[in-house]
PDB file of N, CA and C in Angstrom:
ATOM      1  N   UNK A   1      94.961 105.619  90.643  1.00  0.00           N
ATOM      2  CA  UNK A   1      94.139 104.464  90.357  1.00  0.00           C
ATOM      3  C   UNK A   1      94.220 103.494  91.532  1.00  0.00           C
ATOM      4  N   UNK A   2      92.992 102.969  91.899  1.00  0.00           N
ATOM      5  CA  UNK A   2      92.892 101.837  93.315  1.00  0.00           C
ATOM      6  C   UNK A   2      93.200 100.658  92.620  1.00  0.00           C
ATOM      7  N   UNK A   3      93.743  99.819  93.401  1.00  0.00           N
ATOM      8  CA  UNK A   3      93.280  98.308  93.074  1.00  0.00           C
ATOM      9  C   UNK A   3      93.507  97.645  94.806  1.00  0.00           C
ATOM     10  N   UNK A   4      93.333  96.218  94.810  1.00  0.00           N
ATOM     11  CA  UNK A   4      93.089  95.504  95.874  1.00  0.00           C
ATOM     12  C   UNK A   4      94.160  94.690  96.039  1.00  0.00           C
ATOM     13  N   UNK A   5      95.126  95.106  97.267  1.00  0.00           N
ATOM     14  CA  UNK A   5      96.567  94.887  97.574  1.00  0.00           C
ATOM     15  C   UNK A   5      95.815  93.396  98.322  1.00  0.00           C
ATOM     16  N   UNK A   6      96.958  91.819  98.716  1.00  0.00           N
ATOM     17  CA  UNK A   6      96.776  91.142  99.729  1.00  0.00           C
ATOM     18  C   UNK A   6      97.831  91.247 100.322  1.00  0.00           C
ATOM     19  N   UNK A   7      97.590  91.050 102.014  1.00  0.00           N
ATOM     20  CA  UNK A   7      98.773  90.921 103.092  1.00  0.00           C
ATOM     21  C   UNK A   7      98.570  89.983 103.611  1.00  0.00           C
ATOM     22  N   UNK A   8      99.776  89.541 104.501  1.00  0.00           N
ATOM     23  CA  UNK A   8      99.375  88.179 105.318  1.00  0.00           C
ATOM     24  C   UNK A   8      99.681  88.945 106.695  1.00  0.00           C
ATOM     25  N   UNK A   9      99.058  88.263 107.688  1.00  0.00           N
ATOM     26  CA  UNK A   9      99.902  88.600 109.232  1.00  0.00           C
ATOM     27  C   UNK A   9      99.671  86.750 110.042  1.00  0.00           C
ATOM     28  N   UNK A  10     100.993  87.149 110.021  1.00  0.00           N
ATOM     29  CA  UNK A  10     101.517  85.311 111.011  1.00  0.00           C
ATOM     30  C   UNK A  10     100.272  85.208 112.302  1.00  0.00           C
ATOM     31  N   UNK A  11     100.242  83.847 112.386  1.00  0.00           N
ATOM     32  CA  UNK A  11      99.606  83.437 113.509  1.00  0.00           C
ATOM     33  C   UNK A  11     100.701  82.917 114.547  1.00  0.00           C
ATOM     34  N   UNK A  12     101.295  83.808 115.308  1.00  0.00           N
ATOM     35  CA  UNK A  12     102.486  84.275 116.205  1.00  0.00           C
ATOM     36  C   UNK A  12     102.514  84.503 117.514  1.00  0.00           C
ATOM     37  N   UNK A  13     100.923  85.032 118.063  1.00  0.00           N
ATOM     38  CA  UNK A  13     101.113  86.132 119.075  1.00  0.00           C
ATOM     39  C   UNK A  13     101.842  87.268 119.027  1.00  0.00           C
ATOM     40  N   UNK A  14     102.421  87.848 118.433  1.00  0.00           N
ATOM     41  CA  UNK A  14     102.962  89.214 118.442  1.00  0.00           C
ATOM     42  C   UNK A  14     101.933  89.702 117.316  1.00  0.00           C
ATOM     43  N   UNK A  15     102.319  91.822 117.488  1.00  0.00           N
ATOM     44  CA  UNK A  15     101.480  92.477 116.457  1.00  0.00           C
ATOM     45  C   UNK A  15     102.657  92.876 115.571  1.00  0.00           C
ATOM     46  N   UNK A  16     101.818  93.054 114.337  1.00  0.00           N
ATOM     47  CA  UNK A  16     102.263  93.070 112.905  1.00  0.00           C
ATOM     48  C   UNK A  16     102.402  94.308 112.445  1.00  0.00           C
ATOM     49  N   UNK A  17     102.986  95.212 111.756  1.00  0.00           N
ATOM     50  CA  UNK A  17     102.436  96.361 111.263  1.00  0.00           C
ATOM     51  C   UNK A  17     102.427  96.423 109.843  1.00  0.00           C
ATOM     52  N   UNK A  18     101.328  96.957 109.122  1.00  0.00           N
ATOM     53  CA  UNK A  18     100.873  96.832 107.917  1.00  0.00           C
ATOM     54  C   UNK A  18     100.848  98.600 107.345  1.00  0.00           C
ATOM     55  N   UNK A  19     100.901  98.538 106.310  1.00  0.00           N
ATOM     56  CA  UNK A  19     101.598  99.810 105.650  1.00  0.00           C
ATOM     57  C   UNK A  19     100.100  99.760 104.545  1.00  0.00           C
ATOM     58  N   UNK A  20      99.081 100.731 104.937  1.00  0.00           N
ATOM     59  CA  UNK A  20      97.893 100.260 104.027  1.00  0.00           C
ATOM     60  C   UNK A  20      97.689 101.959 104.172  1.00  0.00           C
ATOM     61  N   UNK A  21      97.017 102.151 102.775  1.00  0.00           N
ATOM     62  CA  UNK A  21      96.056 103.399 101.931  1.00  0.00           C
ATOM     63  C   UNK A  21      94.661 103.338 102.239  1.00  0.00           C
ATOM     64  N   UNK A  22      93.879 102.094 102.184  1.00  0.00           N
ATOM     65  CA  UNK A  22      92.678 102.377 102.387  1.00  0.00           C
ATOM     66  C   UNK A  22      91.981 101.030 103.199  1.00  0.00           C
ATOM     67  N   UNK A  23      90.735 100.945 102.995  1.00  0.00           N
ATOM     68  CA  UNK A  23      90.069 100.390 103.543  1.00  0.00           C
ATOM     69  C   UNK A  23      89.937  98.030 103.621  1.00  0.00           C
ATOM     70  N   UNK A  24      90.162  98.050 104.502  1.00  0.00           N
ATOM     71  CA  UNK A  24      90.044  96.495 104.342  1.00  0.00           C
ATOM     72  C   UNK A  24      88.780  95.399 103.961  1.00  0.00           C
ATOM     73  N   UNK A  25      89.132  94.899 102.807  1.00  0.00           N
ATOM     74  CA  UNK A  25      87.518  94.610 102.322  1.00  0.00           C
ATOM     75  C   UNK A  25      87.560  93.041 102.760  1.00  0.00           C
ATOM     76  N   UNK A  26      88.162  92.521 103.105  1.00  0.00           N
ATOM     77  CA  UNK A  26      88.222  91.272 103.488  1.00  0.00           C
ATOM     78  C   UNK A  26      89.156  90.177 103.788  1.00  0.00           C
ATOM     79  N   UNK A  27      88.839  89.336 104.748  1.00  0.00           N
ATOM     80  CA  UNK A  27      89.912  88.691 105.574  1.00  0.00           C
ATOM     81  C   UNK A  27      89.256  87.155 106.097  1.00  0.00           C
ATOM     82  N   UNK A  28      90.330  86.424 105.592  1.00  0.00           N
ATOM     83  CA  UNK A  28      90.090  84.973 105.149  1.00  0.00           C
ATOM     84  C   UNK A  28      91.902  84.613 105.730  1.00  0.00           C
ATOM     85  N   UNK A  29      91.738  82.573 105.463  1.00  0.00           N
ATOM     86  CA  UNK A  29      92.599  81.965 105.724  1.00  0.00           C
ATOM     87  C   UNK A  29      92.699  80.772 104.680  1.00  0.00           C
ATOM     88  N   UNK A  30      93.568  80.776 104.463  1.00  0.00           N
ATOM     89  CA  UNK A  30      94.030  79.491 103.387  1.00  0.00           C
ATOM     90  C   UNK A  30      94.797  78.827 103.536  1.00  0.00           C
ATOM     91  N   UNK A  31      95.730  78.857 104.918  1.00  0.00           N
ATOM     92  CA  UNK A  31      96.693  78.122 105.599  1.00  0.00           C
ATOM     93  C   UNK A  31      96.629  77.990 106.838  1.00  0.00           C
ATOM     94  N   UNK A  32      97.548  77.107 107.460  1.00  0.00           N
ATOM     95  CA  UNK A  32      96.911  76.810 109.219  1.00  0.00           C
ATOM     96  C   UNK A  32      97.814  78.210 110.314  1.00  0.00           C
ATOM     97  N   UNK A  33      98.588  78.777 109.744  1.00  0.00           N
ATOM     98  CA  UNK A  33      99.436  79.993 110.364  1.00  0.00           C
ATOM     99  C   UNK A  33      99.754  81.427 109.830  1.00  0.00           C
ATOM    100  N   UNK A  34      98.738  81.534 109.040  1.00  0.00           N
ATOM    101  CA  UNK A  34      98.602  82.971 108.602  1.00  0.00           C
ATOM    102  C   UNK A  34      97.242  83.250 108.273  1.00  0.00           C
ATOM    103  N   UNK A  35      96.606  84.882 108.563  1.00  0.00           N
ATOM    104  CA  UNK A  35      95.627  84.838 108.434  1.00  0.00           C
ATOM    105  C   UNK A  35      95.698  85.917 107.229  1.00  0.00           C
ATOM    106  N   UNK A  36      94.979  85.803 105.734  1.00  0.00           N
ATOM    107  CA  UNK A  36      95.541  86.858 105.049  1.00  0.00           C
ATOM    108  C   UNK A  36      94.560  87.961 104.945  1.00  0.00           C
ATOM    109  N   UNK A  37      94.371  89.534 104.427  1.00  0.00           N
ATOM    110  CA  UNK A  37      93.767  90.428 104.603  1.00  0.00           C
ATOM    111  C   UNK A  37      94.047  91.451 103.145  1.00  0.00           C
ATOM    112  N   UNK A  38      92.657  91.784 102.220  1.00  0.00           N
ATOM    113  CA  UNK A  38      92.667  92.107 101.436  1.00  0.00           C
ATOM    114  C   UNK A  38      92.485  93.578 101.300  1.00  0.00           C
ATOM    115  N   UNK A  39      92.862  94.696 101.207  1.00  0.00           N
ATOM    116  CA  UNK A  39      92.636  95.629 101.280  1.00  0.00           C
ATOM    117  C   UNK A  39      92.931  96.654 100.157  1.00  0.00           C
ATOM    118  N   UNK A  40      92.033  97.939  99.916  1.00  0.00           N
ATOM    119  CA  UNK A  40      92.259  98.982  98.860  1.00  0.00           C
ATOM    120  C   UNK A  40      93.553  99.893  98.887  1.00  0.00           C
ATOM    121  N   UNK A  41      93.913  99.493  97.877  1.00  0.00           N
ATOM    122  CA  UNK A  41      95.637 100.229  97.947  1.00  0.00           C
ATOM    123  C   UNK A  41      95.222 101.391  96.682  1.00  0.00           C
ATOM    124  N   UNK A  42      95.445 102.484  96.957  1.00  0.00           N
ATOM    125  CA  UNK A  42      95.406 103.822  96.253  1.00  0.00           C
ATOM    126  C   UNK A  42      96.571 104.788  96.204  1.00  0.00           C
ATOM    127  N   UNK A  43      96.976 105.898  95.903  1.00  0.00           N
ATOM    128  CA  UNK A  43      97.513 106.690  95.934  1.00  0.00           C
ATOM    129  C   UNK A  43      97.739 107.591  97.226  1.00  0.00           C
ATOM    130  N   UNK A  44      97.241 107.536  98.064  1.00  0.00           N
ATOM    131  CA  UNK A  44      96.926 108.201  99.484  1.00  0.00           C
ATOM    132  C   UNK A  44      98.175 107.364 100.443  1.00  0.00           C
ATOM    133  N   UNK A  45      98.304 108.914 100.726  1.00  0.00           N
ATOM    134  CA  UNK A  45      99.496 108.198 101.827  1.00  0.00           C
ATOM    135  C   UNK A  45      99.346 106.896 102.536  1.00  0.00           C
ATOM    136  N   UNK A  46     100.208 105.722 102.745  1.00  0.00           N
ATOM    137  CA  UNK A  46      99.634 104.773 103.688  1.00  0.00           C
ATOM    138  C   UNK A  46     100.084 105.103 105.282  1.00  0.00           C
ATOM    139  N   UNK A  47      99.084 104.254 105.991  1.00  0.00           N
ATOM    140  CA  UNK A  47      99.403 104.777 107.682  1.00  0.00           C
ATOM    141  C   UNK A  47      99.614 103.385 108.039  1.00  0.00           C
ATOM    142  N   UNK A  48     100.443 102.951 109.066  1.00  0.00           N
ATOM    143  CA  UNK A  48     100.808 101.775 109.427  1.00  0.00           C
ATOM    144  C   UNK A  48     100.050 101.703 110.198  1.00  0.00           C
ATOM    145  N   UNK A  49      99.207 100.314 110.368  1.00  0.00           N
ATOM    146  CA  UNK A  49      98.346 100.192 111.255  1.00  0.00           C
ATOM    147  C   UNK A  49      99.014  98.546 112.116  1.00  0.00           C
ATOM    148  N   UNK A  50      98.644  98.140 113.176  1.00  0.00           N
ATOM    149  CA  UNK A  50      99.095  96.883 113.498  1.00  0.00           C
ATOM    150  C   UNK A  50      97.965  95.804 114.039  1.00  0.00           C
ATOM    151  N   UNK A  51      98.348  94.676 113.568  1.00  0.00           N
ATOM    152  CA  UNK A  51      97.406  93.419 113.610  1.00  0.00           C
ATOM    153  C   UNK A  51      97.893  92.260 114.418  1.00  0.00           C
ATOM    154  N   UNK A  52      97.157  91.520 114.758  1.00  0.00           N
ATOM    155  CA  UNK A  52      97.524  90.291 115.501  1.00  0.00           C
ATOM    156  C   UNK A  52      96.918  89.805 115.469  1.00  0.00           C
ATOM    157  N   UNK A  53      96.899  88.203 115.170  1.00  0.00           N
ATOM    158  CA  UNK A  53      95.867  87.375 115.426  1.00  0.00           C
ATOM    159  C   UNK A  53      95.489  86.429 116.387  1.00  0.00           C
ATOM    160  N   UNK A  54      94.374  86.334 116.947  1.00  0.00           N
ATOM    161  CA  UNK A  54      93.500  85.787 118.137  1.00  0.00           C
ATOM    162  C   UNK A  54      93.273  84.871 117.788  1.00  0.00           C
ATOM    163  N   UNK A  55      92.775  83.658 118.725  1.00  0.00           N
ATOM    164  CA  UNK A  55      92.005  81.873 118.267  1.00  0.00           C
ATOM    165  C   UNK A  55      91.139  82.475 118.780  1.00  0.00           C
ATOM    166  N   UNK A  56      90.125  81.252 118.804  1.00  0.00           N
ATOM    167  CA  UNK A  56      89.030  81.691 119.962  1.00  0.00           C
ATOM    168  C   UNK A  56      88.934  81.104 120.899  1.00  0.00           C
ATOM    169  N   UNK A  57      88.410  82.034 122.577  1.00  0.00           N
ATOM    170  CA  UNK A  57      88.910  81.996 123.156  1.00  0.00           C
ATOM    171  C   UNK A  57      90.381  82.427 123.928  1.00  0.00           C
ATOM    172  N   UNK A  58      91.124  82.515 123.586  1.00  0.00           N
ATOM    173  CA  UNK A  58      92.392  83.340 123.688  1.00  0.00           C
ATOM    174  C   UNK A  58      91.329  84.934 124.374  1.00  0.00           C
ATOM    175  N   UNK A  59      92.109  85.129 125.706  1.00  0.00           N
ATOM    176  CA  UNK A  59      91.958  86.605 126.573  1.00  0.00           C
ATOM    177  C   UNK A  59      92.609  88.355 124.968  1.00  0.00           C
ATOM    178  N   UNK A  60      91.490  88.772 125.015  1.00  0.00           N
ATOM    179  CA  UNK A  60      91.586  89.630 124.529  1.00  0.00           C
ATOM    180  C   UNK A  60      92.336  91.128 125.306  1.00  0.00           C
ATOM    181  N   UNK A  61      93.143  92.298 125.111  1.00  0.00           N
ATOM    182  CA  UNK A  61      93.389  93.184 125.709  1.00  0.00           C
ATOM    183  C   UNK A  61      92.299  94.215 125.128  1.00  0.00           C
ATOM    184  N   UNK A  62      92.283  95.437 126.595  1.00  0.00           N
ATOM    185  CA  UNK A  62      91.077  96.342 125.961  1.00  0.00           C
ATOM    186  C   UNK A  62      91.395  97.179 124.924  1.00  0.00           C
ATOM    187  N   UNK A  63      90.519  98.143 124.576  1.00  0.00           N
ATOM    188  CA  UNK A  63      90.567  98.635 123.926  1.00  0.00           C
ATOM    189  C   UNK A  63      91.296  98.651 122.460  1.00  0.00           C
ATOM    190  N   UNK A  64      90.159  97.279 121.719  1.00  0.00           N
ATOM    191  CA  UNK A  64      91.341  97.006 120.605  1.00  0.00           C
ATOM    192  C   UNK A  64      89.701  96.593 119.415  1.00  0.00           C
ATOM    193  N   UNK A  65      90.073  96.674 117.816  1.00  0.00           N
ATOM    194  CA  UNK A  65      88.999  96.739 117.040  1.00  0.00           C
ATOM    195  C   UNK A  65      89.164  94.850 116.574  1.00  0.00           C
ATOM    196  N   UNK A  66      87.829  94.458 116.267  1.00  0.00           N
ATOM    197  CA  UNK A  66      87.754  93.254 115.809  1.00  0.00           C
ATOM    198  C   UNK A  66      87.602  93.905 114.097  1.00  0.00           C
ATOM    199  N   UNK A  67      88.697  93.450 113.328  1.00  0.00           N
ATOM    200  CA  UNK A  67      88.430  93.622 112.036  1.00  0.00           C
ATOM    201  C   UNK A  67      87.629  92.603 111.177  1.00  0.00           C
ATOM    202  N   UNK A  68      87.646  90.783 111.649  1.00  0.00           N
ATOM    203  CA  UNK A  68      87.342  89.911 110.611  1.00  0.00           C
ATOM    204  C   UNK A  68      87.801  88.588 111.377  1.00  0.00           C
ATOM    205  N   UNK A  69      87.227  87.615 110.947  1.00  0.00           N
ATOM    206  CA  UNK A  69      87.191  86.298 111.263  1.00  0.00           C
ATOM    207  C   UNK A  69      87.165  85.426 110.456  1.00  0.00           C
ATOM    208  N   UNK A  70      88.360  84.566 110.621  1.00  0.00           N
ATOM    209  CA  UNK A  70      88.589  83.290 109.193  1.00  0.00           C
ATOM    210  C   UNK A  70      88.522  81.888 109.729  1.00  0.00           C
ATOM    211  N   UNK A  71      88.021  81.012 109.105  1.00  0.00           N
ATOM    212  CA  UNK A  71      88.335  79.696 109.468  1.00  0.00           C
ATOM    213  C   UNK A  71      89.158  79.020 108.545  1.00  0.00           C
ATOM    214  N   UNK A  72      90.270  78.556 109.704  1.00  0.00           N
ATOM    215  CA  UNK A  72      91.326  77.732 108.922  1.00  0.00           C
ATOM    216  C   UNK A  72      91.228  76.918 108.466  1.00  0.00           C
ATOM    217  N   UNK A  73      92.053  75.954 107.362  1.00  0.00           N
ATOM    218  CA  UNK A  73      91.619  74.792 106.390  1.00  0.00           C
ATOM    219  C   UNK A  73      91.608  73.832 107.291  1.00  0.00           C
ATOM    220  N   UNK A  74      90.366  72.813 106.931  1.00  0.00           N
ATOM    221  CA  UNK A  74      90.218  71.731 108.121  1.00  0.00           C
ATOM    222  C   UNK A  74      89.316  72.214 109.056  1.00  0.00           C
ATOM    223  N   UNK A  75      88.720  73.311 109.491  1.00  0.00           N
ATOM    224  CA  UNK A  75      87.616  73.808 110.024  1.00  0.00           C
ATOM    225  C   UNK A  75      87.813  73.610 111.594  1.00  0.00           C
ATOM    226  N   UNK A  76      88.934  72.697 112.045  1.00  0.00           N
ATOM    227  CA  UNK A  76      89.139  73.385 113.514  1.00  0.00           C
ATOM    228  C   UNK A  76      89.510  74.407 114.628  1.00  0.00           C
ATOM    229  N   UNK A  77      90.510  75.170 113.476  1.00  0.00           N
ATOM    230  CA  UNK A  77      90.943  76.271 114.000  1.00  0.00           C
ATOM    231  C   UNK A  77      90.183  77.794 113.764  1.00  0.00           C
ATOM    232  N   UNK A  78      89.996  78.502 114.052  1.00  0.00           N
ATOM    233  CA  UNK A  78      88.983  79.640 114.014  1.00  0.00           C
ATOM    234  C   UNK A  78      89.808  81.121 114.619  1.00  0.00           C
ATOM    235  N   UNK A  79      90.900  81.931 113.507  1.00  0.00           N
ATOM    236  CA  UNK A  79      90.956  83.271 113.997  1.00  0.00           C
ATOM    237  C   UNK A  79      90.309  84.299 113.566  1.00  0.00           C
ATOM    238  N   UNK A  80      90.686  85.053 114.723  1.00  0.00           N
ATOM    239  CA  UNK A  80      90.360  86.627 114.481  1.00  0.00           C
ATOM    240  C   UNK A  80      91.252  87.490 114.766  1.00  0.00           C
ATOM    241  N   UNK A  81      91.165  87.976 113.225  1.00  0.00           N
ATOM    242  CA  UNK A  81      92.008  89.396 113.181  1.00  0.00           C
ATOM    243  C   UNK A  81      92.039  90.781 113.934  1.00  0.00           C
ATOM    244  N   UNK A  82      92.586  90.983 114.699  1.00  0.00           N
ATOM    245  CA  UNK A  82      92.152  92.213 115.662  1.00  0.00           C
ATOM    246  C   UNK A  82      93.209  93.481 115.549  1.00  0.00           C
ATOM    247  N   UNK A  83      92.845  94.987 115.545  1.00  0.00           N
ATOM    248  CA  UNK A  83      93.664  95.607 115.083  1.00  0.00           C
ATOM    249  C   UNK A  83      93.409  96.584 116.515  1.00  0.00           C
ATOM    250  N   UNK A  84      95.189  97.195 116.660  1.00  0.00           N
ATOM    251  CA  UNK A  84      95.465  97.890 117.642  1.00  0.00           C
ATOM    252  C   UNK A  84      94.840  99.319 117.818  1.00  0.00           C
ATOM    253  N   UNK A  85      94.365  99.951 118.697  1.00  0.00           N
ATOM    254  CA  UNK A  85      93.994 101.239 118.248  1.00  0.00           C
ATOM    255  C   UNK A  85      95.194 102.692 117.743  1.00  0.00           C
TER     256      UNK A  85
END
């Protein structure tokens, strides 16, 4: 049976690794230093995947996936979640 796990990953500069089954349905912020990320948790093996979060602006490295973009409470701060390949 699925249901819809939440994770957080710190707003740190370092990457995170996340222990997820399925697919990420959405990614939001509700605090000024974490960005959180909702995803389908099932029965299927999970694969650790790793995250970090970006401002904007901040130099990106190549070859890396943009998963989602949140704006923080107070509307000045603006990340994005980016996941390692």
């Amino acid at each position: 049976m699925a249901a819809i796990y939440r994770y957080e990953v710190p707003v740190d500069d370092r990457w995170h690794p996340l222990q997820l089954s399925g697919e990420i349905v959405h990614v939001d912020c509700r605090a000024l230093h974490a960005v959180e990320v909702w995803a389908i948790h099932d029965d299927s093996p999970a694969q650790t995947r790793s995250f970090r979060v970006y401002g904007t602006g901040q130099p990106l490295p190549d070859a890396i996936e943009h998963v989602g973009t949140a704006i923080a409470p107070g509307g000045q701060l603006v990340w994005h979640l980016i996941e390692a390949p």
